[in-house]
Protein backbone atom coordinates (compact mmCIF):
# COMPACT_ATOMS: atom_id res chain seq x y z
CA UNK A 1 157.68 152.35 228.57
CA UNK A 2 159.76 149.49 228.33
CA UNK A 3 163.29 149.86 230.50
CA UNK A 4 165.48 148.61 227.14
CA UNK A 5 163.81 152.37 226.00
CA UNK A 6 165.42 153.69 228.99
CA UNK A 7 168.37 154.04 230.42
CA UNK A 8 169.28 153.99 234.13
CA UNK A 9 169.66 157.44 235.76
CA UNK A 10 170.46 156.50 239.73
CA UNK A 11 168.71 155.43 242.46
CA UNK A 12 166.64 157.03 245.40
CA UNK A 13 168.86 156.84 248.12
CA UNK A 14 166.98 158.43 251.63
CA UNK A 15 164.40 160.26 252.83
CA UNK A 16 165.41 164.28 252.62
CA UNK A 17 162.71 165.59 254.99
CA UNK A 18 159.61 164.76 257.14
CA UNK A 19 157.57 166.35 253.85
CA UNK A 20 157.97 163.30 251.30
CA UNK A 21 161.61 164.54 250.04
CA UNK A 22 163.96 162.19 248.15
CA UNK A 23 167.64 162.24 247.43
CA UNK A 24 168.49 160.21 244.57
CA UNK A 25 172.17 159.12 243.67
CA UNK A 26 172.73 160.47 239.96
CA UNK A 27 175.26 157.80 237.96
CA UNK A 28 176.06 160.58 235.29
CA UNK A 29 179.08 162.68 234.62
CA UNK A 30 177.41 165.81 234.41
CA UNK A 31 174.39 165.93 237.05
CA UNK A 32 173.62 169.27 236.05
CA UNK A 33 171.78 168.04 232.77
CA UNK A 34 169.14 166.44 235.18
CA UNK A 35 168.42 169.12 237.23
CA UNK A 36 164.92 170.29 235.59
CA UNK A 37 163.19 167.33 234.78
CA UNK A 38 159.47 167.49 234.71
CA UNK A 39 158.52 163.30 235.69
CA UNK A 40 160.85 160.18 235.90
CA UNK A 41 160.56 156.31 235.50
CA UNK A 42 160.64 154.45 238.64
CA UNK A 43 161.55 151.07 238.52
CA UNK A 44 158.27 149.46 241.06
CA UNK A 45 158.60 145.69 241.26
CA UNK A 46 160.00 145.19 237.75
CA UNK A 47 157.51 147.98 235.97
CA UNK A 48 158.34 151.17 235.03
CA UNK A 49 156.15 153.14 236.25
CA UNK A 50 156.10 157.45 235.80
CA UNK A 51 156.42 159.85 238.74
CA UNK A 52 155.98 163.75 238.10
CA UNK A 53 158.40 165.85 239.89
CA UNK A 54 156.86 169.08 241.66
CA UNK A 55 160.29 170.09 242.65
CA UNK A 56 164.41 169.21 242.40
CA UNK A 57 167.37 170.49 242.90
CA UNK A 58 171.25 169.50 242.86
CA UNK A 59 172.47 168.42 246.72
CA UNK A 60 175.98 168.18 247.13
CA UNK A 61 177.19 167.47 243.68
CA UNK A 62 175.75 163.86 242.76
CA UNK A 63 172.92 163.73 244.45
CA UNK A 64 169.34 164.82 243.55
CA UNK A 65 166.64 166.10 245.82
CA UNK A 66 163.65 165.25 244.82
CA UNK A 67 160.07 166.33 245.61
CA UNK A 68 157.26 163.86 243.51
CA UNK A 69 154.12 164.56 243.21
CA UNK A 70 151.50 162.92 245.48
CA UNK A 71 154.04 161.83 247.87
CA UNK A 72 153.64 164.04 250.51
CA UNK A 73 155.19 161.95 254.03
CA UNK A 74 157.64 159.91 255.05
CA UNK A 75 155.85 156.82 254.67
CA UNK A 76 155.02 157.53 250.82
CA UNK A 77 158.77 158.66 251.11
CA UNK A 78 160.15 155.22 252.79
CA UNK A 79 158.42 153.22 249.93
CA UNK A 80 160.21 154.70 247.35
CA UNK A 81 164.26 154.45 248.50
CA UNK A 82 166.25 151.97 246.90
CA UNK A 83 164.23 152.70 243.74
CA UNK A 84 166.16 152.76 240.54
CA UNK A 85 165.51 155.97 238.24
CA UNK A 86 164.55 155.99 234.27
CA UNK A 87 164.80 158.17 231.65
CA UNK A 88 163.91 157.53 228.00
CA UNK A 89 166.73 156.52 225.50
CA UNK A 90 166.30 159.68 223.74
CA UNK A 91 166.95 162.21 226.60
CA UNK A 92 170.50 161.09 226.92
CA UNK A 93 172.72 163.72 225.74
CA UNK A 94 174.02 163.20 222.37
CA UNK A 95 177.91 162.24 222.27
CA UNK A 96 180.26 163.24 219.30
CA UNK A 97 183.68 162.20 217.93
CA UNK A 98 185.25 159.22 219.89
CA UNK A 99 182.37 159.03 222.86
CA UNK A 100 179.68 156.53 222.62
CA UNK A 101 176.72 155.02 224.72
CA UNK A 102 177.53 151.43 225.16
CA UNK A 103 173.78 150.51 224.11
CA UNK A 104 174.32 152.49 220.85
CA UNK A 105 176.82 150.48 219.54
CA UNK A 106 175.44 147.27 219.69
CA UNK A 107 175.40 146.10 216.05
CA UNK A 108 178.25 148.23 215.04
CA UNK A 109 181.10 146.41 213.32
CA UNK A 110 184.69 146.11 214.54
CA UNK A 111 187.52 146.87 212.08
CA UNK A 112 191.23 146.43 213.77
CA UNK A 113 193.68 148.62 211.71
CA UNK A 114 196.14 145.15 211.81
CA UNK A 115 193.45 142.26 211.08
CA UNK A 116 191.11 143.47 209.45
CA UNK A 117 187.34 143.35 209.70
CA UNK A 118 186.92 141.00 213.30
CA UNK A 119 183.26 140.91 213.38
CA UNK A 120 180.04 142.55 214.90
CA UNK A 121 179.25 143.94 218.75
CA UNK A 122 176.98 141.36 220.78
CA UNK A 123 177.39 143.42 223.69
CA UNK A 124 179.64 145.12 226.21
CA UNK A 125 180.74 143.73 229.39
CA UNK A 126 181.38 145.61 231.74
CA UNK A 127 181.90 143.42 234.69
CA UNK A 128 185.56 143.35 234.47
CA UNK A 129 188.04 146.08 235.51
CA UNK A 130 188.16 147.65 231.78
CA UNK A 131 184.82 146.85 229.70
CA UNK A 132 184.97 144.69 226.60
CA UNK A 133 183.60 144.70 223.17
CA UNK A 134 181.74 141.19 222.88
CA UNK A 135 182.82 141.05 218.90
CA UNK A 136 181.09 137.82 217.25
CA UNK A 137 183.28 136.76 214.53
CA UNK A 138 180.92 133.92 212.64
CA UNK A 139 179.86 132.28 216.15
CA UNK A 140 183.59 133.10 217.66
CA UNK A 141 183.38 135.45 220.65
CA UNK A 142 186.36 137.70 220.69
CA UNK A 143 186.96 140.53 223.53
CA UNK A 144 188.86 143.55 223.12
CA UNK A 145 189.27 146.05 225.77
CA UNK A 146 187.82 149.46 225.75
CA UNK A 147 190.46 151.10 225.78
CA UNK A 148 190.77 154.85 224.63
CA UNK A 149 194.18 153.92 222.97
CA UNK A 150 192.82 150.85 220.69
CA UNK A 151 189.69 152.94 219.49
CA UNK A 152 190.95 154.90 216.76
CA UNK A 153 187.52 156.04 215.08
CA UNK A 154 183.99 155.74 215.71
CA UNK A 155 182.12 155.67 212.61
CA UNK A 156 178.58 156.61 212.97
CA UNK A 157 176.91 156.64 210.12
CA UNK A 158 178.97 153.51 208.63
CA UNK A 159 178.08 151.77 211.86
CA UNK A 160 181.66 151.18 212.25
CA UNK A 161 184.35 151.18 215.42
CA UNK A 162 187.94 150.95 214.06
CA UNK A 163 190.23 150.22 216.80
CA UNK A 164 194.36 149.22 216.91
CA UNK A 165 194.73 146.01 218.86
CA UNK A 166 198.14 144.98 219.90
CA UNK A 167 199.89 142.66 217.30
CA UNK A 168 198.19 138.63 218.09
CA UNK A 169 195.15 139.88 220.64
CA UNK A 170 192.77 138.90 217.71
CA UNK A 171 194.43 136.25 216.71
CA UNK A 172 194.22 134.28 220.22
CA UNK A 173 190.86 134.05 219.51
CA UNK A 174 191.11 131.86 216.28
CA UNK A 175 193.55 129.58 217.19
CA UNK A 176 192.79 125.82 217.71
């Protein structure tokens, strides 16, 4: 399993007991969805490698407990925290409407209700305070913010984000 199949699901945090117990830090919305999983990906030195879970449960809202097979004491235990967690692409819950996955746009084209068609989705970046579309307008990069009130329609099977961009954002991008 490669980790661009995969998307990142939190990260082992401490040591929950003497037995080999784990609490992971979920980085989802809804930890409930998580709660029964059979095995995980654990990111081991830049591999992805699978663990089977014998046991979890939900502690304290956002955290995991977790109890993997075959590690059965603390040292197994202290190996594994700071540990990112994996789950394949296709486990993520499926959004509708307006939602999207930033990976699953990637590709889409952008369509601004003033402009016009602006170009395709390079990427996301999320670095900044409010992500950005990376739009690639013939070897231009142009960013628009994420912002619920510019995306008017996501357009699944088109492959297609329209979005309402203040009057000029777009065209800052194309002038000399």
């Amino acid at each position: 399993m490669k980790k661009e199949d995969c998307f990142y699901l939190g990260k082992i945090v401490s040591k929950y007991s003497f037995k080999g117990e784990l609490l992971a830090k979920l980085d989802t919305d809804e930890p409930d969805l998580y709660d029964n999983l059979d095995a995980v990906f654990l990111d081991l030195r830049g591999n992805l490698v699978p663990f089977f879970i014998e046991t979890s449960q939900l502690h304290k809202s956002d955290l995991l407990r977790i109890k993997f097979e075959d590690v059965d004491n603390e040292a197994d235990a202290d190996a594994l925290i700071k540990t990112e967690l994996y789950l394949p692409l296709e486990m993520l819950p499926k959004l509708e409407g307006d939602k999207f996955y930033f990976h699953e746009v990637i590709g889409f084209k952008i369509k601004d209700l003033n402009f016009g068609e602006v170009g395709i989705i390079k990427g996301i970046n999320d670095s900044t305070a409010q992500a950005l579309f990376e739009v690639d307008r013939n070897g231009i990069e142009i960013l628009i913010p994420m912002n619920d009130e510019f995306i008017t329609k996501v357009d699944r099977a088109n492959h297609t984000i329209e979005v309402s961009t203040p009057e000029g954002l777009i065209d800052l991008y194309l002038e000399d």
